[in-house]
PDB file of N, CA and C in Angstrom:
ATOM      1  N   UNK A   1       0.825  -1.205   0.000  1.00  0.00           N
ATOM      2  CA  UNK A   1       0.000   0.000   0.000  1.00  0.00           C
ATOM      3  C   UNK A   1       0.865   1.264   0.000  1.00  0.00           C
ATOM      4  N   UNK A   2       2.259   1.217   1.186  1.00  0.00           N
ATOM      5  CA  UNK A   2       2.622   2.343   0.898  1.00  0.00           C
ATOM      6  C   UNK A   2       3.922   2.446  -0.582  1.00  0.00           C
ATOM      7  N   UNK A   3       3.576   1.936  -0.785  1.00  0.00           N
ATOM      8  CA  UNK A   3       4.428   1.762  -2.626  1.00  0.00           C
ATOM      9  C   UNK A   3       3.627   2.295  -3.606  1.00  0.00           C
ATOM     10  N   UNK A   4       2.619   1.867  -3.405  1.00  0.00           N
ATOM     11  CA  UNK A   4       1.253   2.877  -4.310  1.00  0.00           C
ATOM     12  C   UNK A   4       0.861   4.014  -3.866  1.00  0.00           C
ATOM     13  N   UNK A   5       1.119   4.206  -2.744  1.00  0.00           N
ATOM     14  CA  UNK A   5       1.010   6.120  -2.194  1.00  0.00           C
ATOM     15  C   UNK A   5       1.816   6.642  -2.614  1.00  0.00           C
ATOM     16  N   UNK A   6       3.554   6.265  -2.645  1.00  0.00           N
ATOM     17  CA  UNK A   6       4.837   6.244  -3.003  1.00  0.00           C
ATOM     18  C   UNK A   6       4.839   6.968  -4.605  1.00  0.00           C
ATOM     19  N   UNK A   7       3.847   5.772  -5.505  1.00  0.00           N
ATOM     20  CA  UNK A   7       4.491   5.451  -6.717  1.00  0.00           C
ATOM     21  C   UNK A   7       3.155   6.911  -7.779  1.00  0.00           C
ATOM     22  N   UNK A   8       2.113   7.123  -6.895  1.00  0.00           N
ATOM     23  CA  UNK A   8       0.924   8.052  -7.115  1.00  0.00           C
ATOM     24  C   UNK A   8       1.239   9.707  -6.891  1.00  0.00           C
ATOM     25  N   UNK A   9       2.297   9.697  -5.979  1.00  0.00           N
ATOM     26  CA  UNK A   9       2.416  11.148  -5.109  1.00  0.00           C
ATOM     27  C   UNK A   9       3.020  11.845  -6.276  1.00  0.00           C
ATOM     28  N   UNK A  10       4.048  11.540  -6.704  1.00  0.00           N
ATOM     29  CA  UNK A  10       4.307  12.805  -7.900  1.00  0.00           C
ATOM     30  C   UNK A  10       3.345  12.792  -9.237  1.00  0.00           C
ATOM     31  N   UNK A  11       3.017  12.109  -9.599  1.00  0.00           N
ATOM     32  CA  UNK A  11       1.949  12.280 -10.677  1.00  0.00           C
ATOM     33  C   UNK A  11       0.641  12.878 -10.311  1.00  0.00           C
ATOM     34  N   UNK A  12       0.163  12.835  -8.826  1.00  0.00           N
ATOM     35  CA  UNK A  12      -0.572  13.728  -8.004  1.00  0.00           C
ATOM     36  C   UNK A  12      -0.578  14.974  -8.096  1.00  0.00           C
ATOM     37  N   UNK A  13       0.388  15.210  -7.498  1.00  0.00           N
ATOM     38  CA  UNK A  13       0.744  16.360  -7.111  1.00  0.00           C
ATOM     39  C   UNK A  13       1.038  17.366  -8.591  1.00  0.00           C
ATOM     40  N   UNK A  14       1.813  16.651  -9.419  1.00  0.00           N
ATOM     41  CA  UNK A  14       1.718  17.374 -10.544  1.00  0.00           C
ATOM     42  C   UNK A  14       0.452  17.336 -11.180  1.00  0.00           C
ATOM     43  N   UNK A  15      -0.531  16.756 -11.386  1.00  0.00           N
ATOM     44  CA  UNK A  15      -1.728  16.734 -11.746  1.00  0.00           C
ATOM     45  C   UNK A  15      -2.669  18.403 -10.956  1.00  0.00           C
ATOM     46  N   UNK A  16      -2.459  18.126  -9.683  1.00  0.00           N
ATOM     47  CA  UNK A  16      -2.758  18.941  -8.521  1.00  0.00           C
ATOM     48  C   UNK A  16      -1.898  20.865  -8.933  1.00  0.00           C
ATOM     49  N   UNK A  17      -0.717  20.645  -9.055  1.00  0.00           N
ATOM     50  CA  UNK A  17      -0.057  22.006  -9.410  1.00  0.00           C
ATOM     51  C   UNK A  17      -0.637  22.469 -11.235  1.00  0.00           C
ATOM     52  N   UNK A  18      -0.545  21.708 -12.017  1.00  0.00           N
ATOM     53  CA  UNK A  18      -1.427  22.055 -13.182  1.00  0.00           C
ATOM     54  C   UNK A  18      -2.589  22.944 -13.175  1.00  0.00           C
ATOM     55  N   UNK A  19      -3.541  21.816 -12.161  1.00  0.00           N
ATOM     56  CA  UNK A  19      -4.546  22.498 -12.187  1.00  0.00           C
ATOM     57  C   UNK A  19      -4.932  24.143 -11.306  1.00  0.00           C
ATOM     58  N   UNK A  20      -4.174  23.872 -10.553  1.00  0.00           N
ATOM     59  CA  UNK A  20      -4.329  25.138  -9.599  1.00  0.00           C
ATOM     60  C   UNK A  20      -3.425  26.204 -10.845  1.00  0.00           C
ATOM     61  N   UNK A  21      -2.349  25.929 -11.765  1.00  0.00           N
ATOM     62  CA  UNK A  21      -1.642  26.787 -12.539  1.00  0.00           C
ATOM     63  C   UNK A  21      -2.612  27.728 -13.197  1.00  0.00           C
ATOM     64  N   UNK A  22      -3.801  26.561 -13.608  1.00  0.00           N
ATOM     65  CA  UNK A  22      -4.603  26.415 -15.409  1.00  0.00           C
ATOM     66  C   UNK A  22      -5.732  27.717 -14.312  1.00  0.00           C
ATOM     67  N   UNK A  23      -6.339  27.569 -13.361  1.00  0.00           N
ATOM     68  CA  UNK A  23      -7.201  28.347 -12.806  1.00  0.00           C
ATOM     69  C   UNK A  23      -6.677  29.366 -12.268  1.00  0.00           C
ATOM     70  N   UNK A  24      -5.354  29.959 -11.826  1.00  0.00           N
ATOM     71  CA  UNK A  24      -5.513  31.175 -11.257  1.00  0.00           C
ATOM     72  C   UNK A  24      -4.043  31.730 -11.907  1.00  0.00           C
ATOM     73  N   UNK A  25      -3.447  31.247 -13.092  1.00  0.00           N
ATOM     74  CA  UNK A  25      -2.719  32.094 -13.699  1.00  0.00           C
ATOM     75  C   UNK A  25      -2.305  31.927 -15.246  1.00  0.00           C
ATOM     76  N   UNK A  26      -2.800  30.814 -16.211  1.00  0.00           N
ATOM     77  CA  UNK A  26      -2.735  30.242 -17.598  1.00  0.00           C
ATOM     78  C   UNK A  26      -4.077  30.194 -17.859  1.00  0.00           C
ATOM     79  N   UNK A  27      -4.627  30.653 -19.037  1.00  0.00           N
ATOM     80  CA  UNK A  27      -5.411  29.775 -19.712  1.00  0.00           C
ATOM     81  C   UNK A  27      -5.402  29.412 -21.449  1.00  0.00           C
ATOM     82  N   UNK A  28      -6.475  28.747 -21.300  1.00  0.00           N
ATOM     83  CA  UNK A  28      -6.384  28.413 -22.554  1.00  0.00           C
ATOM     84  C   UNK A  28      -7.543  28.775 -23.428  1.00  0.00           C
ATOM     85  N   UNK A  29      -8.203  28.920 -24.455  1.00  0.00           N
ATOM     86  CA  UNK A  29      -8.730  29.932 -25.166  1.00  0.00           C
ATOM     87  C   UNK A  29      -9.463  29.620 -26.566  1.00  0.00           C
ATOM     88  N   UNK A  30     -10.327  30.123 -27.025  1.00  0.00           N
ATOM     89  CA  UNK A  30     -10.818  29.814 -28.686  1.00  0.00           C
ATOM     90  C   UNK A  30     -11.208  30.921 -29.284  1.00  0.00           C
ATOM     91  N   UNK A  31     -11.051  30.987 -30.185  1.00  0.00           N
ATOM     92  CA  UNK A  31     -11.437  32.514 -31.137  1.00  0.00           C
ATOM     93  C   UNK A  31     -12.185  31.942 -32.377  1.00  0.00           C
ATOM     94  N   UNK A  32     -13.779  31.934 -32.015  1.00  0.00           N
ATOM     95  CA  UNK A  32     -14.777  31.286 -33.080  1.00  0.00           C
ATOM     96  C   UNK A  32     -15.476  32.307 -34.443  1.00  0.00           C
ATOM     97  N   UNK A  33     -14.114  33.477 -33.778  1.00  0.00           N
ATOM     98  CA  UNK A  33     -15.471  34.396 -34.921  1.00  0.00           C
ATOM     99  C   UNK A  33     -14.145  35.325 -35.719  1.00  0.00           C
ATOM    100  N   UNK A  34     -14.244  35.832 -36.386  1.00  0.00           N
ATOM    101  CA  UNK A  34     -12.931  36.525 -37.096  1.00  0.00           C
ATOM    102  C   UNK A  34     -12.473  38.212 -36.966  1.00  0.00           C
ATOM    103  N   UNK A  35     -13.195  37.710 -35.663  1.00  0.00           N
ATOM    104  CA  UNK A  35     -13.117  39.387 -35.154  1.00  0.00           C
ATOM    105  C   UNK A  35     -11.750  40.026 -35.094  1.00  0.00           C
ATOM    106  N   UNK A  36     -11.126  38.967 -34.535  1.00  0.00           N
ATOM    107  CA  UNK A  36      -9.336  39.704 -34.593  1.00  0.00           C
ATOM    108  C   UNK A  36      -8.611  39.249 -35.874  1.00  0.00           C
ATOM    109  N   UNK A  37      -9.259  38.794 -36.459  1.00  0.00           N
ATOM    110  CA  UNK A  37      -8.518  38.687 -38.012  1.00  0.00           C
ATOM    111  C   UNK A  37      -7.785  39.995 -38.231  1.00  0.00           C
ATOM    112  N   UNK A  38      -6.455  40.304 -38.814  1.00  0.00           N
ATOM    113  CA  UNK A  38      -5.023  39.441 -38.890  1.00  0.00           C
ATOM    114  C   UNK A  38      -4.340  38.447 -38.050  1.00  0.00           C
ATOM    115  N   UNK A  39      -5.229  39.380 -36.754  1.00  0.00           N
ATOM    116  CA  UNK A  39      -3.344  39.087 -35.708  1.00  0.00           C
ATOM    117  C   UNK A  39      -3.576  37.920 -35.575  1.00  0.00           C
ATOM    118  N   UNK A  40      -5.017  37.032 -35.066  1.00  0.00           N
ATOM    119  CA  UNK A  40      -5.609  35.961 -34.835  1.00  0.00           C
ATOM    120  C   UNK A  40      -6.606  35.266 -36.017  1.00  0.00           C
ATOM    121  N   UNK A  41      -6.078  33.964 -36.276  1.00  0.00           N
ATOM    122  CA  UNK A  41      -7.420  33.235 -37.259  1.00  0.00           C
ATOM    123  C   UNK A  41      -8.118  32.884 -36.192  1.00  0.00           C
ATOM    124  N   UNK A  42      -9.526  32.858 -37.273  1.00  0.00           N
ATOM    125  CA  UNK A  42     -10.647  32.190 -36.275  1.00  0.00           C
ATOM    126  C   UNK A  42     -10.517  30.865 -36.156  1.00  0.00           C
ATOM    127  N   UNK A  43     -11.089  30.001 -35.624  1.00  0.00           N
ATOM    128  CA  UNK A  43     -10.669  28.696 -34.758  1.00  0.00           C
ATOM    129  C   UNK A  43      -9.611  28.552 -34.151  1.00  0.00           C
ATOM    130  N   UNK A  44      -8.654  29.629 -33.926  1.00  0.00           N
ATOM    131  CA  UNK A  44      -7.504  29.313 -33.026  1.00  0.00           C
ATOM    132  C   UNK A  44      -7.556  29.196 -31.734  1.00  0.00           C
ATOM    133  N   UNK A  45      -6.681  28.273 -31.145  1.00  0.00           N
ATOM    134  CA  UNK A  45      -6.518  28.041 -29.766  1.00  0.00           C
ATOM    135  C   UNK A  45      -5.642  28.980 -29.139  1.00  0.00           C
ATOM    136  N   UNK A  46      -5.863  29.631 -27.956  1.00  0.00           N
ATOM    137  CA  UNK A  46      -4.740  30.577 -27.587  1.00  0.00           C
ATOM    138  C   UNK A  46      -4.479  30.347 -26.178  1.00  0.00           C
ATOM    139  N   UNK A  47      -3.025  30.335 -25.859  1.00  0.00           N
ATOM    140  CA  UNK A  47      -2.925  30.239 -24.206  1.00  0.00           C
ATOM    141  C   UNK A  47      -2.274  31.490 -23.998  1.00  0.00           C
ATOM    142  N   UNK A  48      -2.804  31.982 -23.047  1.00  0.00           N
ATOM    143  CA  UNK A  48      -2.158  33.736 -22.438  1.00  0.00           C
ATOM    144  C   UNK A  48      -2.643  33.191 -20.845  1.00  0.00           C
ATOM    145  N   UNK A  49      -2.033  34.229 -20.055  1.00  0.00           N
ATOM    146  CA  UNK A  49      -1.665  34.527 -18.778  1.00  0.00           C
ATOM    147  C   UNK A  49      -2.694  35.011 -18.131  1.00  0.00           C
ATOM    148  N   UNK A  50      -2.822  35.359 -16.741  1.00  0.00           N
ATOM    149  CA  UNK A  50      -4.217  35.872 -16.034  1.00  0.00           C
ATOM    150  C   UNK A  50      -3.330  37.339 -15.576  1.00  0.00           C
ATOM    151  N   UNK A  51      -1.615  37.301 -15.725  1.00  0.00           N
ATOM    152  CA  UNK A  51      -1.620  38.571 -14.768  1.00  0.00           C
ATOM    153  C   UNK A  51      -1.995  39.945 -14.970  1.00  0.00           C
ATOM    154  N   UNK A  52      -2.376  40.676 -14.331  1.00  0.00           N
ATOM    155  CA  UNK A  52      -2.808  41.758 -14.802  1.00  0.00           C
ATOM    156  C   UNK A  52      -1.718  42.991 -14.088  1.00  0.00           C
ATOM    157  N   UNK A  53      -1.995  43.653 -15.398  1.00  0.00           N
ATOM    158  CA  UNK A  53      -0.774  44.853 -15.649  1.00  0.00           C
ATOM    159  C   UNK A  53      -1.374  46.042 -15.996  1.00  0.00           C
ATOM    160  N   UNK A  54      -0.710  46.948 -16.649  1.00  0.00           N
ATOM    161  CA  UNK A  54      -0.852  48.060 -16.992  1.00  0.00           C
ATOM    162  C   UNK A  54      -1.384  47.840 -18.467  1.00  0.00           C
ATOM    163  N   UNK A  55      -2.574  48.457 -19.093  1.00  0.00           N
ATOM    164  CA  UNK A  55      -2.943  47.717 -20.313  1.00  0.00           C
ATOM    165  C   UNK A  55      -2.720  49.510 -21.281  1.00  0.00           C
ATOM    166  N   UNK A  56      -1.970  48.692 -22.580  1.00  0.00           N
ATOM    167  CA  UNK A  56      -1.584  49.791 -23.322  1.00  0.00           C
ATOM    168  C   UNK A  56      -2.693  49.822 -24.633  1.00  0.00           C
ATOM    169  N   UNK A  57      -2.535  50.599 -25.545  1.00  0.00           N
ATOM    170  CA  UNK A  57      -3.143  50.793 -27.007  1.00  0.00           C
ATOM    171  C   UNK A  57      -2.484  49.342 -28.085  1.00  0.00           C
ATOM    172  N   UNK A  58      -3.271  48.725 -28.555  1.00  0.00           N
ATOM    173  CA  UNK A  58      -2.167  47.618 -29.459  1.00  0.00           C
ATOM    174  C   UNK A  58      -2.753  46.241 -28.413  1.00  0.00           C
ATOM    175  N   UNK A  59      -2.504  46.260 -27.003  1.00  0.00           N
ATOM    176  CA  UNK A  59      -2.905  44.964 -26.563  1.00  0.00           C
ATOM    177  C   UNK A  59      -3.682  44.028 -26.779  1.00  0.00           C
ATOM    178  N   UNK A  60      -3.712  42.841 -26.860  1.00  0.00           N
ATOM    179  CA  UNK A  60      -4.637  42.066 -26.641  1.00  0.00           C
ATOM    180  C   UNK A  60      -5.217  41.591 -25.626  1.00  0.00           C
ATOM    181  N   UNK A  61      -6.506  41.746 -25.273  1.00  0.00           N
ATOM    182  CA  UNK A  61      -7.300  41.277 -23.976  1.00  0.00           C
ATOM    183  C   UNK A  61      -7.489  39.903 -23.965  1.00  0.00           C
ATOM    184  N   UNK A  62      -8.364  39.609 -22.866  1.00  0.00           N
ATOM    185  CA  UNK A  62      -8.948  38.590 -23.077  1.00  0.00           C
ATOM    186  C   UNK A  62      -9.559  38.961 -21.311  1.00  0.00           C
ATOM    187  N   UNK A  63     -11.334  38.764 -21.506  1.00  0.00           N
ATOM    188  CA  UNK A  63     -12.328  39.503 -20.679  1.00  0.00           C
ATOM    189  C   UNK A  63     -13.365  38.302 -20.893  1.00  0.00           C
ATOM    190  N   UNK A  64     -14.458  38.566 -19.365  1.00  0.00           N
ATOM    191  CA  UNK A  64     -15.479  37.969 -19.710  1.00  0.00           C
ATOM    192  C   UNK A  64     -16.758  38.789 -19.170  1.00  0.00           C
ATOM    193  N   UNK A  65     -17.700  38.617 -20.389  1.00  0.00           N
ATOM    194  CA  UNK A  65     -18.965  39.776 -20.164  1.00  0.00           C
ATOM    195  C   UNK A  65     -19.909  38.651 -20.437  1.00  0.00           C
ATOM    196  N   UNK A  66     -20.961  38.905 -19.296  1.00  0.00           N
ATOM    197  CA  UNK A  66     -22.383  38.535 -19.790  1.00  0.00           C
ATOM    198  C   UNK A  66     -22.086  37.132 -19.984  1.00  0.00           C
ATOM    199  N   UNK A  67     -21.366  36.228 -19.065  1.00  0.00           N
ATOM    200  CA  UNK A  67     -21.226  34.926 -18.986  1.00  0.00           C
ATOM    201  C   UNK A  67     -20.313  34.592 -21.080  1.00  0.00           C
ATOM    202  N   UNK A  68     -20.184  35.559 -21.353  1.00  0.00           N
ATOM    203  CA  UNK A  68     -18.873  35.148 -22.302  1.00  0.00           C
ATOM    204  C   UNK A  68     -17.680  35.435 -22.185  1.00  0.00           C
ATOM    205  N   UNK A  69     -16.478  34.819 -23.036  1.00  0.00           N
ATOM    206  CA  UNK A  69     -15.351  35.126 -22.932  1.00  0.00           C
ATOM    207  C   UNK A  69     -15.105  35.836 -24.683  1.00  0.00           C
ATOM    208  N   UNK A  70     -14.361  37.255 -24.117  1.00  0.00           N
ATOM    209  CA  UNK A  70     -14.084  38.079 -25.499  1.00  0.00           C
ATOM    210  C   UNK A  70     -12.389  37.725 -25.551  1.00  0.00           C
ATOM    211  N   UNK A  71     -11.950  37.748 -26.892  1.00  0.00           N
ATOM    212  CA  UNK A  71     -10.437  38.135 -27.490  1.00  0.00           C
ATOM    213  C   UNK A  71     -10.565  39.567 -28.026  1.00  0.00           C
ATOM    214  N   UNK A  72      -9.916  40.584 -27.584  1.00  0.00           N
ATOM    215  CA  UNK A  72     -10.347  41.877 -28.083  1.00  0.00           C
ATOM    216  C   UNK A  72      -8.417  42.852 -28.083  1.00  0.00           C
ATOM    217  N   UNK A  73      -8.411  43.694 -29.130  1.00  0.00           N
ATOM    218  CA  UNK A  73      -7.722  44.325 -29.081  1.00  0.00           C
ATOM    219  C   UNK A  73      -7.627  46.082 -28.652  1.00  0.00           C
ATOM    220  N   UNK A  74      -7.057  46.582 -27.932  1.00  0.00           N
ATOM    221  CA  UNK A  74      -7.280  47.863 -27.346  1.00  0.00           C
ATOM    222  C   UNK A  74      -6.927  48.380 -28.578  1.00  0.00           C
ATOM    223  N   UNK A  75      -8.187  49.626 -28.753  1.00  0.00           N
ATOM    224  CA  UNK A  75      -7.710  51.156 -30.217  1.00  0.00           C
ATOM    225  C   UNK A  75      -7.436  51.821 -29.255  1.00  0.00           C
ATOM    226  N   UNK A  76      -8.158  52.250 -27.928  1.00  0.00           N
ATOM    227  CA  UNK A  76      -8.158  53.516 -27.956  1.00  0.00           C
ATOM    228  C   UNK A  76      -8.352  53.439 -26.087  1.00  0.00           C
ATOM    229  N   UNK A  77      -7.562  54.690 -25.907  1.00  0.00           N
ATOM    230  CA  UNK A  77      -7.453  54.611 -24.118  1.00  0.00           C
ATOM    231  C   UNK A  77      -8.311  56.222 -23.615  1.00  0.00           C
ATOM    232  N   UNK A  78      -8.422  56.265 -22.596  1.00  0.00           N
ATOM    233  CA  UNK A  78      -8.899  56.868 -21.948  1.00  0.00           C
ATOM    234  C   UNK A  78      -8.414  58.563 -22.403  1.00  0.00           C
ATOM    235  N   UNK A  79      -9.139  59.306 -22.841  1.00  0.00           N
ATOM    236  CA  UNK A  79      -8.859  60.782 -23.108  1.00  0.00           C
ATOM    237  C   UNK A  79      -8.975  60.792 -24.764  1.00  0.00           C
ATOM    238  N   UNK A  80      -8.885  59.487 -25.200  1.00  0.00           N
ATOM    239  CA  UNK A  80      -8.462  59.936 -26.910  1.00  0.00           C
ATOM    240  C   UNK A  80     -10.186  60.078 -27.548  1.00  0.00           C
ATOM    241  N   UNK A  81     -10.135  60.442 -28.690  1.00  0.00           N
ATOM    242  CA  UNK A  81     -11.168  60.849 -29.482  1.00  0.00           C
ATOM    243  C   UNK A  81     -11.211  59.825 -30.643  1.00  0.00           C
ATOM    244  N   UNK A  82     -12.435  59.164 -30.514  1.00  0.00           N
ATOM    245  CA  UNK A  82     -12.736  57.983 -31.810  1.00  0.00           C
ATOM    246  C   UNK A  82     -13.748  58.267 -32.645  1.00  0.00           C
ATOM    247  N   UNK A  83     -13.458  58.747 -34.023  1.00  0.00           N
ATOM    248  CA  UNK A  83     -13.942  59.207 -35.524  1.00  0.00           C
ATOM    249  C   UNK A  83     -14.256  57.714 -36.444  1.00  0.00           C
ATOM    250  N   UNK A  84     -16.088  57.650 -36.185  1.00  0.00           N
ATOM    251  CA  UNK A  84     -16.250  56.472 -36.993  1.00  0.00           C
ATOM    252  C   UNK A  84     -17.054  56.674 -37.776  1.00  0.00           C
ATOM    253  N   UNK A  85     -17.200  56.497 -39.003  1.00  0.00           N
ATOM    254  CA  UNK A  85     -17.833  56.625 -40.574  1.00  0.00           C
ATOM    255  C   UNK A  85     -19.202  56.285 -40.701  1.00  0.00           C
ATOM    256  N   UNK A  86     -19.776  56.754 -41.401  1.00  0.00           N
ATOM    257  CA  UNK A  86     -21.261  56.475 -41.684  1.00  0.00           C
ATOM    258  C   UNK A  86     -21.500  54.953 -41.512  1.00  0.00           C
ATOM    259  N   UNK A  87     -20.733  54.263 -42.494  1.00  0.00           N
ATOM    260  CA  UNK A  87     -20.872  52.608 -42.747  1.00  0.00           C
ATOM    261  C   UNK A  87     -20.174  52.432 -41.641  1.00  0.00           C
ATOM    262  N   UNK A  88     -19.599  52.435 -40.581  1.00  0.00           N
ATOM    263  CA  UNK A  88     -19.318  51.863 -39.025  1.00  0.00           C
ATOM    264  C   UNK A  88     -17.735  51.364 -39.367  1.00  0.00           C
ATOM    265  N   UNK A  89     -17.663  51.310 -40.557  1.00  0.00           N
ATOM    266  CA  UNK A  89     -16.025  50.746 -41.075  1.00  0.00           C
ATOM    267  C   UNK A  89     -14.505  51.696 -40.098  1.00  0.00           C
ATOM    268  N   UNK A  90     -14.711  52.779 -40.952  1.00  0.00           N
ATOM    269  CA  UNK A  90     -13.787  53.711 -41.034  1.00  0.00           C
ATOM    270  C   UNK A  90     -13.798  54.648 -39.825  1.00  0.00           C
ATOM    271  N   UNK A  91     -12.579  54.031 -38.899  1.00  0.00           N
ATOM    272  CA  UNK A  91     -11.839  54.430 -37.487  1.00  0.00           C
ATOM    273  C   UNK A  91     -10.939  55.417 -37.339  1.00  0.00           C
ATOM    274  N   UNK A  92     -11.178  56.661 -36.594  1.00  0.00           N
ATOM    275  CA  UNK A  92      -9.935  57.619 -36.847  1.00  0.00           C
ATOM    276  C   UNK A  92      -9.652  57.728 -35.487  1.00  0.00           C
ATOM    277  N   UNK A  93      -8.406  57.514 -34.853  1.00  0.00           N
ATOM    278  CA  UNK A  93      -8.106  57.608 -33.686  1.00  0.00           C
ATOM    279  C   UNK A  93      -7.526  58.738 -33.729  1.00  0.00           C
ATOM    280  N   UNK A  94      -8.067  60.071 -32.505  1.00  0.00           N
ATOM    281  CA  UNK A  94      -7.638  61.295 -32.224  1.00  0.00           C
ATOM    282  C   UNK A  94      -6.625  62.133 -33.709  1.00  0.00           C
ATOM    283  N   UNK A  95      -7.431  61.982 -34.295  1.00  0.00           N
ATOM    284  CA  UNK A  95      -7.364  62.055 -35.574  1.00  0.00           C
ATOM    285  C   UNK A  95      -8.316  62.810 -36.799  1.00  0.00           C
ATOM    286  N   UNK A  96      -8.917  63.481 -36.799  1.00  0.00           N
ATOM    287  CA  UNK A  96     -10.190  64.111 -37.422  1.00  0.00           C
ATOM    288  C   UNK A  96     -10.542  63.919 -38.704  1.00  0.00           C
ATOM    289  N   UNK A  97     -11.609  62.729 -38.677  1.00  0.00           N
ATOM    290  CA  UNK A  97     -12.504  62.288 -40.163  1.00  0.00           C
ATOM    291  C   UNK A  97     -13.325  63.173 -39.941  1.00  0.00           C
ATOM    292  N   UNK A  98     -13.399  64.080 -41.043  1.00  0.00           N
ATOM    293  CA  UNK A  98     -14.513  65.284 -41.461  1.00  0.00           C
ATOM    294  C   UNK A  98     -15.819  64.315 -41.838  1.00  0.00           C
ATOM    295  N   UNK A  99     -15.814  63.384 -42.461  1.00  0.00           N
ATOM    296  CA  UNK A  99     -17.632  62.773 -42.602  1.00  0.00           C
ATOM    297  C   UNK A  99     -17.435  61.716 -41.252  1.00  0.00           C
ATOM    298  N   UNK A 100     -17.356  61.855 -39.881  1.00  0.00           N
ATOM    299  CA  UNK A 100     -17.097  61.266 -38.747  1.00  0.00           C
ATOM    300  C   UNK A 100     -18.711  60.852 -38.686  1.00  0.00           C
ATOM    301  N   UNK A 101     -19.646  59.735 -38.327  1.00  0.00           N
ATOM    302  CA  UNK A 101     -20.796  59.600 -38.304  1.00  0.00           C
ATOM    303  C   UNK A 101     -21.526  60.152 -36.859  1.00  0.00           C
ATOM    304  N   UNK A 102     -20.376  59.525 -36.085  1.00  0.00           N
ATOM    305  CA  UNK A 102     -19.961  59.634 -34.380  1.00  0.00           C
ATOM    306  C   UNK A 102     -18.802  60.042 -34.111  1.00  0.00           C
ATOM    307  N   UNK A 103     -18.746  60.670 -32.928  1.00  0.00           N
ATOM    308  CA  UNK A 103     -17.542  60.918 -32.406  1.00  0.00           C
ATOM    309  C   UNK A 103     -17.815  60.928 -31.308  1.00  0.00           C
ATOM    310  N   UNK A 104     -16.422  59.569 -30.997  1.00  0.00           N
ATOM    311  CA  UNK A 104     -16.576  59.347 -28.677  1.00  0.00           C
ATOM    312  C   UNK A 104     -15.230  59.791 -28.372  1.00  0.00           C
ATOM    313  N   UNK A 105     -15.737  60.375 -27.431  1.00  0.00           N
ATOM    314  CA  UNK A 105     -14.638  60.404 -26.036  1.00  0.00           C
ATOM    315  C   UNK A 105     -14.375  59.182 -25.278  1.00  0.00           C
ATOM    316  N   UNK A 106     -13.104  58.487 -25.033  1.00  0.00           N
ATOM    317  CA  UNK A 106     -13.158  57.427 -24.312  1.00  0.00           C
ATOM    318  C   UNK A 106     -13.068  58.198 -22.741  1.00  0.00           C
ATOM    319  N   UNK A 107     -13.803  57.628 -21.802  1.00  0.00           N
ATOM    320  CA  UNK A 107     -13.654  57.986 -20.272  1.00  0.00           C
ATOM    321  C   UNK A 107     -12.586  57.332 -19.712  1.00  0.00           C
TER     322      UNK A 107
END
C-alpha cells in the first residue's frame, strides 16, 4: 500500500499544481469568430496569462462579459477621441474624419 502512495504522489501532485496553474494564472482559449482577423485566425486556440498589468493601445485582452469570454484588441485609451464613418467601417483615432458619423470620447 505504501508503494502505491509512493508510486501516485508525484503524478498527483503534478496533476494537482497544473490544475491550480490552469485556474488562477494560464489559460487556454478559442477565437470562433474573425473578429481579430489578422493578428488571430478564427478557430484558433490561444494560451495567455491571467496577470494583470498596466494595459496599453495595441494589446490584446482577453475579458469575460455577460457569462462570455471576449479576445479583443485595445484602439483607444482613456482621453483619446474615436472618428467612426457612416458605414461603421472607417476608425480615426484622435485624428479628425470630417464625414465622422460619431464621435466618442473614451472615459
Amino acid at each position: 500500500m505504501i508503494k502505491l502512495i509512493k508510486r501516485l504522489a508525484i503524478p498527483v501532485f503534478c496533476g494537482l499544481l497544473i490544475y491550480i496553474l490552469f485556474k488562477s494564472v494560464f489559460f487556454i482559449g478559442y477565437v470562433p469568430t474573425e473578429s481579430m482577423e489578422p493578428a488571430i485566425k478564427t478557430g484558433s486556440v490561444i494560451f495567455g496569462y491571467r496577470i494583470i498589468g498596466e494595459i496599453h493601445r495595441g494589446d490584446i485582452v482577453v475579458f469575460n462579459s455577460d457569462g462570455y469570454i471576449f479576445v479583443k484588441r485595445v484602439s483607444a485609451m482613456p482621453g483619446d477621441v474615436v472618428y467612426i464613418a457612416h458605414h461603421g467601417k472607417i476608425i480615426s483615432i484622435n485624428k479628425e474624419l470630417p464625414d465622422a458619423a460619431k464621435i466618442l470620447t473614451i472615459a
